[in-house]
PDB file of N, CA and C in Angstrom:
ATOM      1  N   UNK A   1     -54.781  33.802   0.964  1.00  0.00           N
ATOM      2  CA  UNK A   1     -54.996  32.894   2.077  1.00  0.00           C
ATOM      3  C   UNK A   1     -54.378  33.524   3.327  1.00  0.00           C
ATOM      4  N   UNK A   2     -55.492  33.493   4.262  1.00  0.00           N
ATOM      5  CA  UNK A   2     -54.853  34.079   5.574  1.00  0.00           C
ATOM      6  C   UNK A   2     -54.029  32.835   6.639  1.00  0.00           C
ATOM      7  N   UNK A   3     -52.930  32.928   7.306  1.00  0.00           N
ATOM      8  CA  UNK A   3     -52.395  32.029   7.827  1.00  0.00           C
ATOM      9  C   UNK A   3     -52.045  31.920   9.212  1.00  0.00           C
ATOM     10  N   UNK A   4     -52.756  31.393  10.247  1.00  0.00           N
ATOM     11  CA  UNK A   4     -52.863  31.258  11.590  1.00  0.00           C
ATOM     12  C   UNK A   4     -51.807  30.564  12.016  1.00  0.00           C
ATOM     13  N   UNK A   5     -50.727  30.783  12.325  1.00  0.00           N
ATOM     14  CA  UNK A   5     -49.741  29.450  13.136  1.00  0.00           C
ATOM     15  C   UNK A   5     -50.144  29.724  14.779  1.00  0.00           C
ATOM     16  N   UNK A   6     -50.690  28.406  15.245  1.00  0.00           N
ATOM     17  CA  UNK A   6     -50.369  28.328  17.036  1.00  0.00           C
ATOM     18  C   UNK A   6     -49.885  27.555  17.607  1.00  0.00           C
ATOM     19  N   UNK A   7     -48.918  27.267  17.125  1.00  0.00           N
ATOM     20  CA  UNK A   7     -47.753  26.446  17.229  1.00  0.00           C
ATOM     21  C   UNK A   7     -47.142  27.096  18.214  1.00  0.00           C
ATOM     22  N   UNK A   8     -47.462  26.630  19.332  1.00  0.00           N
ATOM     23  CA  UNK A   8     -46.100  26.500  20.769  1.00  0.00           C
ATOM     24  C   UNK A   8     -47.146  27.371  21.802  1.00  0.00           C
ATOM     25  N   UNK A   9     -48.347  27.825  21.527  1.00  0.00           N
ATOM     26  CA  UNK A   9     -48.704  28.099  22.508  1.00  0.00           C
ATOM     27  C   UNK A   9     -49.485  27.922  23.637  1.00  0.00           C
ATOM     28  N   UNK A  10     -49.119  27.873  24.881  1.00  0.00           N
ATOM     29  CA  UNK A  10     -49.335  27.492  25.765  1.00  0.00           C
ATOM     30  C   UNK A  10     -49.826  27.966  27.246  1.00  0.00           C
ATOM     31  N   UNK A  11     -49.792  29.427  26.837  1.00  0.00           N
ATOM     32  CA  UNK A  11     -50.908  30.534  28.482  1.00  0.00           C
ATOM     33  C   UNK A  11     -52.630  30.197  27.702  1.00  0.00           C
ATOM     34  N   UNK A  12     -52.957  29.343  26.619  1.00  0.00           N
ATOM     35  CA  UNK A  12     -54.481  29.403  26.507  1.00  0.00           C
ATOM     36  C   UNK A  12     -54.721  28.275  25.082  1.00  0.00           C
ATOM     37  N   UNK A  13     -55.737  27.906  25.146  1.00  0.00           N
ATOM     38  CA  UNK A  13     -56.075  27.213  23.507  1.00  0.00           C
ATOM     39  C   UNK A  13     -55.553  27.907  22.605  1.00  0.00           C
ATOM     40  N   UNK A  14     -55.097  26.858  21.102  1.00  0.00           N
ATOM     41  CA  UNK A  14     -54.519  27.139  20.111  1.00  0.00           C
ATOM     42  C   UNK A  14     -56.082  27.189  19.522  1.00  0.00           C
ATOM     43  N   UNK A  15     -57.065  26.743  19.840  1.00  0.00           N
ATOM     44  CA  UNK A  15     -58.733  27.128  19.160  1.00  0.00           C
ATOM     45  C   UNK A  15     -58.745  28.864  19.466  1.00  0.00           C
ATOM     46  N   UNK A  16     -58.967  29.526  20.299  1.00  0.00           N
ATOM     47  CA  UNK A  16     -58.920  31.151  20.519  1.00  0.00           C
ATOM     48  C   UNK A  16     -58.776  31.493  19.181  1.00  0.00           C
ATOM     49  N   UNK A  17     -57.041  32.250  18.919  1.00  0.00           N
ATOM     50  CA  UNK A  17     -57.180  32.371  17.877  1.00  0.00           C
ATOM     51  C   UNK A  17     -57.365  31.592  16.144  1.00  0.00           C
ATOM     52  N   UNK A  18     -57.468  30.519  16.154  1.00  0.00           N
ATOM     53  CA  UNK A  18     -58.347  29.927  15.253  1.00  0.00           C
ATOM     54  C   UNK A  18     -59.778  30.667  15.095  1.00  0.00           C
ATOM     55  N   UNK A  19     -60.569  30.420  15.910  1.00  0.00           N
ATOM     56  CA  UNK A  19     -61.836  30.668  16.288  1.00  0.00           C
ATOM     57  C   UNK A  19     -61.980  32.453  15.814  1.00  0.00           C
ATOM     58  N   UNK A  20     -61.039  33.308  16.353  1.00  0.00           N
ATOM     59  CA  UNK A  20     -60.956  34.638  16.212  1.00  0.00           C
ATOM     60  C   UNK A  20     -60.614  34.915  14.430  1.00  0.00           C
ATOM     61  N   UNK A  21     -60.081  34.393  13.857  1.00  0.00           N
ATOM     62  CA  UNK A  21     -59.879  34.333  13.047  1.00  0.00           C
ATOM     63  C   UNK A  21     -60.718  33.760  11.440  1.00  0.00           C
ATOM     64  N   UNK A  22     -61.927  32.900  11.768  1.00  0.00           N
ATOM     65  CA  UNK A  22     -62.838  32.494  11.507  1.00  0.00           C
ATOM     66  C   UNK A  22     -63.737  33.765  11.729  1.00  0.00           C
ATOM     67  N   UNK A  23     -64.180  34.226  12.799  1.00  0.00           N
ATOM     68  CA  UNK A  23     -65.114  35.288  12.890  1.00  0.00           C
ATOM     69  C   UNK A  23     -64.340  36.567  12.204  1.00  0.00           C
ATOM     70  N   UNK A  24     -63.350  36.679  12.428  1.00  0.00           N
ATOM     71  CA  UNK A  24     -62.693  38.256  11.067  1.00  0.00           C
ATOM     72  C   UNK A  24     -62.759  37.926   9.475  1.00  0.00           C
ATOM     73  N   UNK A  25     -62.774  36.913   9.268  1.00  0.00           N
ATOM     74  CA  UNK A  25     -62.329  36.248   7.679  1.00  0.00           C
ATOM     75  C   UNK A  25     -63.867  36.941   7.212  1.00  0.00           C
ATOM     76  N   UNK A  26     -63.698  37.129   5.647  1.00  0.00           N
ATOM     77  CA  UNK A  26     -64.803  37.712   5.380  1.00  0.00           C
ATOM     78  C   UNK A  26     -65.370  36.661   4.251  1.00  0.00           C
ATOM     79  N   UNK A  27     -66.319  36.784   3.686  1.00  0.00           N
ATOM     80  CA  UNK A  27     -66.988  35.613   3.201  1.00  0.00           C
ATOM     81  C   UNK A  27     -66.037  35.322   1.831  1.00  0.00           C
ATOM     82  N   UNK A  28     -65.687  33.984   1.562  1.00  0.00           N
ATOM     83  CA  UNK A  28     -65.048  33.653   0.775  1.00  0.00           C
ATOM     84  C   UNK A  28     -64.066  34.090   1.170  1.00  0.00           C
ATOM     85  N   UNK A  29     -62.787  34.213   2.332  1.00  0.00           N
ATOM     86  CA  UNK A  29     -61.317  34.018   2.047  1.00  0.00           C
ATOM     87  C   UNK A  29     -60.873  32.848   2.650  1.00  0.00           C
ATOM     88  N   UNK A  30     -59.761  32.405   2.373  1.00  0.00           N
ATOM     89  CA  UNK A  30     -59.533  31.185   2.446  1.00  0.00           C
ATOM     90  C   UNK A  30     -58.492  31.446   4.186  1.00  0.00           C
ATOM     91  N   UNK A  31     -58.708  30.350   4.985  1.00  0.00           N
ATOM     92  CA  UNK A  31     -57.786  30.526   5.902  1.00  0.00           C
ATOM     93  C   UNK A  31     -56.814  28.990   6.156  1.00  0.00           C
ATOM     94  N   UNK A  32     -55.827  29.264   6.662  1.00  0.00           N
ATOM     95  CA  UNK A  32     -55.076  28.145   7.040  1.00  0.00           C
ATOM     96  C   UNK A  32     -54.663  28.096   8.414  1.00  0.00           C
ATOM     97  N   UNK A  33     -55.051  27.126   9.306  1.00  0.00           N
ATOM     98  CA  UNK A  33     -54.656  27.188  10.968  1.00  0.00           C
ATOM     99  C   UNK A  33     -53.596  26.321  11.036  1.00  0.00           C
ATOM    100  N   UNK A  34     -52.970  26.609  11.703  1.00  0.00           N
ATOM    101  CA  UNK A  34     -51.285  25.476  11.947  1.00  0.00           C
ATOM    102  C   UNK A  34     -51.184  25.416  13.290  1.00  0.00           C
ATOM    103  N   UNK A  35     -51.109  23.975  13.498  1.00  0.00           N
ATOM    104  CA  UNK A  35     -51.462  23.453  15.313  1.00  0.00           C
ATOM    105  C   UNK A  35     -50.375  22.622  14.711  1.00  0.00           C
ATOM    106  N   UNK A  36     -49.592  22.417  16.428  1.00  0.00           N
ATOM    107  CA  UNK A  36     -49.044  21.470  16.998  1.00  0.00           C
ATOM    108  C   UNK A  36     -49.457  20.993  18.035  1.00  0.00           C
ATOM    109  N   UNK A  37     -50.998  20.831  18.496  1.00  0.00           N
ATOM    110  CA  UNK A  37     -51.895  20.102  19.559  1.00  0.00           C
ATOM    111  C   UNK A  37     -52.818  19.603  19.431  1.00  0.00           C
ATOM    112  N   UNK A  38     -52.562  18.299  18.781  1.00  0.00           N
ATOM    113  CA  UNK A  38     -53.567  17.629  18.341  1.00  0.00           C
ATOM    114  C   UNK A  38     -55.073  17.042  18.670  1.00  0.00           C
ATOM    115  N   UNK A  39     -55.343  17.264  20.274  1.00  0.00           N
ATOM    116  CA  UNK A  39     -56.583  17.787  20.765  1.00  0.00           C
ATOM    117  C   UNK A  39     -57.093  18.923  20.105  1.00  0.00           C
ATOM    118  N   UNK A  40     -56.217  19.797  20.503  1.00  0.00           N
ATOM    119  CA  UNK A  40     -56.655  21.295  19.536  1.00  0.00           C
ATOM    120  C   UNK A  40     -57.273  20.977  18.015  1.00  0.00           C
ATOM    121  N   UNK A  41     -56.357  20.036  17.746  1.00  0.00           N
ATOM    122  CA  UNK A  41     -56.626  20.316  15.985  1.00  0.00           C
ATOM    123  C   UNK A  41     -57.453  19.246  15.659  1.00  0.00           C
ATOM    124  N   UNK A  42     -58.018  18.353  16.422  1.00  0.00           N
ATOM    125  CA  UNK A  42     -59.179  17.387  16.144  1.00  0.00           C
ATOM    126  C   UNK A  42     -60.345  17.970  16.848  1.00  0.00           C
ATOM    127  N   UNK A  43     -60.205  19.204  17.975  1.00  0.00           N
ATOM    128  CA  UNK A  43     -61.920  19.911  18.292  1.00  0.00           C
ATOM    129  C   UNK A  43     -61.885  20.388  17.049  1.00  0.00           C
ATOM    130  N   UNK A  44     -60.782  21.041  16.401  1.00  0.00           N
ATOM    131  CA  UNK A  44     -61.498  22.058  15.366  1.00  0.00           C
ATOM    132  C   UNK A  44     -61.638  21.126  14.112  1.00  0.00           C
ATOM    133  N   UNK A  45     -61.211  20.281  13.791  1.00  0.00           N
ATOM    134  CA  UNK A  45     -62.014  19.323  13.042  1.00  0.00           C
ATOM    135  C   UNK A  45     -63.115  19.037  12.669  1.00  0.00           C
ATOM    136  N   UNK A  46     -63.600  18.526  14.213  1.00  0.00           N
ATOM    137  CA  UNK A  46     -65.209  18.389  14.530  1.00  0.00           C
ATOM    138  C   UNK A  46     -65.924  19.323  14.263  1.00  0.00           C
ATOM    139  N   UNK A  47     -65.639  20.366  15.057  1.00  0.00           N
ATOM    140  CA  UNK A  47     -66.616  21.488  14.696  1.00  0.00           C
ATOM    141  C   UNK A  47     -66.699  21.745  12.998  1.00  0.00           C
ATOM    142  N   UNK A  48     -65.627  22.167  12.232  1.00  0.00           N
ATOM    143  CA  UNK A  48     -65.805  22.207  10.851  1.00  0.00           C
ATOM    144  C   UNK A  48     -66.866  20.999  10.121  1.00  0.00           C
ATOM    145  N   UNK A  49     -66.576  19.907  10.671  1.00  0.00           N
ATOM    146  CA  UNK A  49     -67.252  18.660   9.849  1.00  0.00           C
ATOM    147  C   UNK A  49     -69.017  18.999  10.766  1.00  0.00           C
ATOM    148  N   UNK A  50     -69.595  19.411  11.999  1.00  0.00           N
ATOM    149  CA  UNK A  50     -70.603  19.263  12.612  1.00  0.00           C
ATOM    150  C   UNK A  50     -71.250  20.580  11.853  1.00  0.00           C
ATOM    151  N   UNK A  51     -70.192  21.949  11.056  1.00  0.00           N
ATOM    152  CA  UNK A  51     -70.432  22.772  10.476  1.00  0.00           C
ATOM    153  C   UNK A  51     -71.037  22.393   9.068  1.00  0.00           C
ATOM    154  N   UNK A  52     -70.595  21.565   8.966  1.00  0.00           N
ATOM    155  CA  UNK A  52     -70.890  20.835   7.203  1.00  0.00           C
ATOM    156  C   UNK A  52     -69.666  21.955   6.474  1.00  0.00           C
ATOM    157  N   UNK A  53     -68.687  22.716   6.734  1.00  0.00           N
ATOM    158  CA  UNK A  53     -67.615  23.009   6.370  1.00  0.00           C
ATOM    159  C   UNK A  53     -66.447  22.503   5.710  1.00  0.00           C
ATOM    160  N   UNK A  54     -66.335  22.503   4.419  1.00  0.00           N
ATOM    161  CA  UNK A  54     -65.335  21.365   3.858  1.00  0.00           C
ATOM    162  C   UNK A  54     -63.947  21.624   4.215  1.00  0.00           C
ATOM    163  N   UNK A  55     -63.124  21.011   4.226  1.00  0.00           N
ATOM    164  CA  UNK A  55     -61.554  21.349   4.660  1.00  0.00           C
ATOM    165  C   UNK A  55     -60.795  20.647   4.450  1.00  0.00           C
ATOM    166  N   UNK A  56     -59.519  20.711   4.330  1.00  0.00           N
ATOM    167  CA  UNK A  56     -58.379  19.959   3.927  1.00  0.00           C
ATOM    168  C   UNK A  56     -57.248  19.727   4.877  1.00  0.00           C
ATOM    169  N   UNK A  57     -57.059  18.594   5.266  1.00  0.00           N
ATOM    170  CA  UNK A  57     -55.622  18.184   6.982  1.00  0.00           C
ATOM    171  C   UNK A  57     -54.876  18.341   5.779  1.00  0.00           C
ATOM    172  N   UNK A  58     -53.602  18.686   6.770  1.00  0.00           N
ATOM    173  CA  UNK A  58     -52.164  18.708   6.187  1.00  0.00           C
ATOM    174  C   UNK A  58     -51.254  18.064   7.228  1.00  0.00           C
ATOM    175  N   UNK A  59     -50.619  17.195   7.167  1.00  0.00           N
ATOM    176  CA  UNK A  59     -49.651  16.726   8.365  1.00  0.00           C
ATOM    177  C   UNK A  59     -48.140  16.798   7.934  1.00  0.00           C
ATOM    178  N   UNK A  60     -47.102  17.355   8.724  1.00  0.00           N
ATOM    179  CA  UNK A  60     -46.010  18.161   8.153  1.00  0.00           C
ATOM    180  C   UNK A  60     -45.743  17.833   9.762  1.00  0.00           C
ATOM    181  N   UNK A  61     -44.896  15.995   9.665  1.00  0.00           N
ATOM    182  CA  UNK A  61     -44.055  16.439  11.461  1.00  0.00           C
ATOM    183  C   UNK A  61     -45.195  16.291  12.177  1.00  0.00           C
ATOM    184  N   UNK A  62     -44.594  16.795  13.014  1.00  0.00           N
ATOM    185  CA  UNK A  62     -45.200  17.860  14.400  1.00  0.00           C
ATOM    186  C   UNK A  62     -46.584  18.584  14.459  1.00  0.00           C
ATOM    187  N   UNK A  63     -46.325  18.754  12.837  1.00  0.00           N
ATOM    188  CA  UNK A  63     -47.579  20.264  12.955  1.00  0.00           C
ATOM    189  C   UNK A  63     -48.847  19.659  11.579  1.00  0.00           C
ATOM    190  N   UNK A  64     -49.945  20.264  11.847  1.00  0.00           N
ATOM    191  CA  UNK A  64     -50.986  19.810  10.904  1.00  0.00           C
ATOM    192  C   UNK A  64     -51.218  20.967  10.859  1.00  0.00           C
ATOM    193  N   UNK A  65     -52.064  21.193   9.872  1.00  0.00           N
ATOM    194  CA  UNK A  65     -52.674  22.224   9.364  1.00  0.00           C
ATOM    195  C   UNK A  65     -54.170  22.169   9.069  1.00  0.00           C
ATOM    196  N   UNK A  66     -55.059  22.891   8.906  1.00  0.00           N
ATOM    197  CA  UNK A  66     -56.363  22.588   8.606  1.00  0.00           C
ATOM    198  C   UNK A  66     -56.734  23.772   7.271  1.00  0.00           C
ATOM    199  N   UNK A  67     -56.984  23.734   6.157  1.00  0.00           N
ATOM    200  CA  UNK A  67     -57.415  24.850   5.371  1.00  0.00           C
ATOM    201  C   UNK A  67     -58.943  24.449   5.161  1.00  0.00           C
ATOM    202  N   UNK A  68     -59.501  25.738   4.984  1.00  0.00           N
ATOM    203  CA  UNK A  68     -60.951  26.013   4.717  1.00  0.00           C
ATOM    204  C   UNK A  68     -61.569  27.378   4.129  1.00  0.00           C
ATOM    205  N   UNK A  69     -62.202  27.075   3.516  1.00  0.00           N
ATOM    206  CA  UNK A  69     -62.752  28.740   3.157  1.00  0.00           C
ATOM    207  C   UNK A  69     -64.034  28.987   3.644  1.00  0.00           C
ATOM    208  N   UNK A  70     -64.337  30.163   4.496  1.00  0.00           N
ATOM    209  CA  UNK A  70     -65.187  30.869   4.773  1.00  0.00           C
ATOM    210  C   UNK A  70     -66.621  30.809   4.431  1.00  0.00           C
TER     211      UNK A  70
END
């Protein structure tokens, strides 16, 4: 499982690298994104669910997580 944290950042969207990271993953690996911006982490929600992409929230605090495989 590959593991994205964008937790705290703030010169651009925590989607970027999400998004960048989705396009490198190769078919079938599993990735995990970790947001603490919950705008952030409900666009990429949407898009996964408008994808027909299955996925799993994680809420931990502060921070959620989104896992999905490729």
């Amino acid at each position: 499982m590959k593991t994205i944290n964008t937790c705290g950042l703030s010169h651009y969207s925590p989607l970027i690298p999400a998004i960048k990271a989705w396009c490198e993953a190769q078919p079938g690996e599993t990735l995990e994104i970790i947001m603490d911006n919950l705008s952030a982490f409900n666009d990429l929600k949407e898009y996964l669910a408008e994808q027909q992409i299955g996925f799993r929230e994680i809420y931990d605090g502060e921070q959620m997580s989104v896992q999905f495989t490729k």
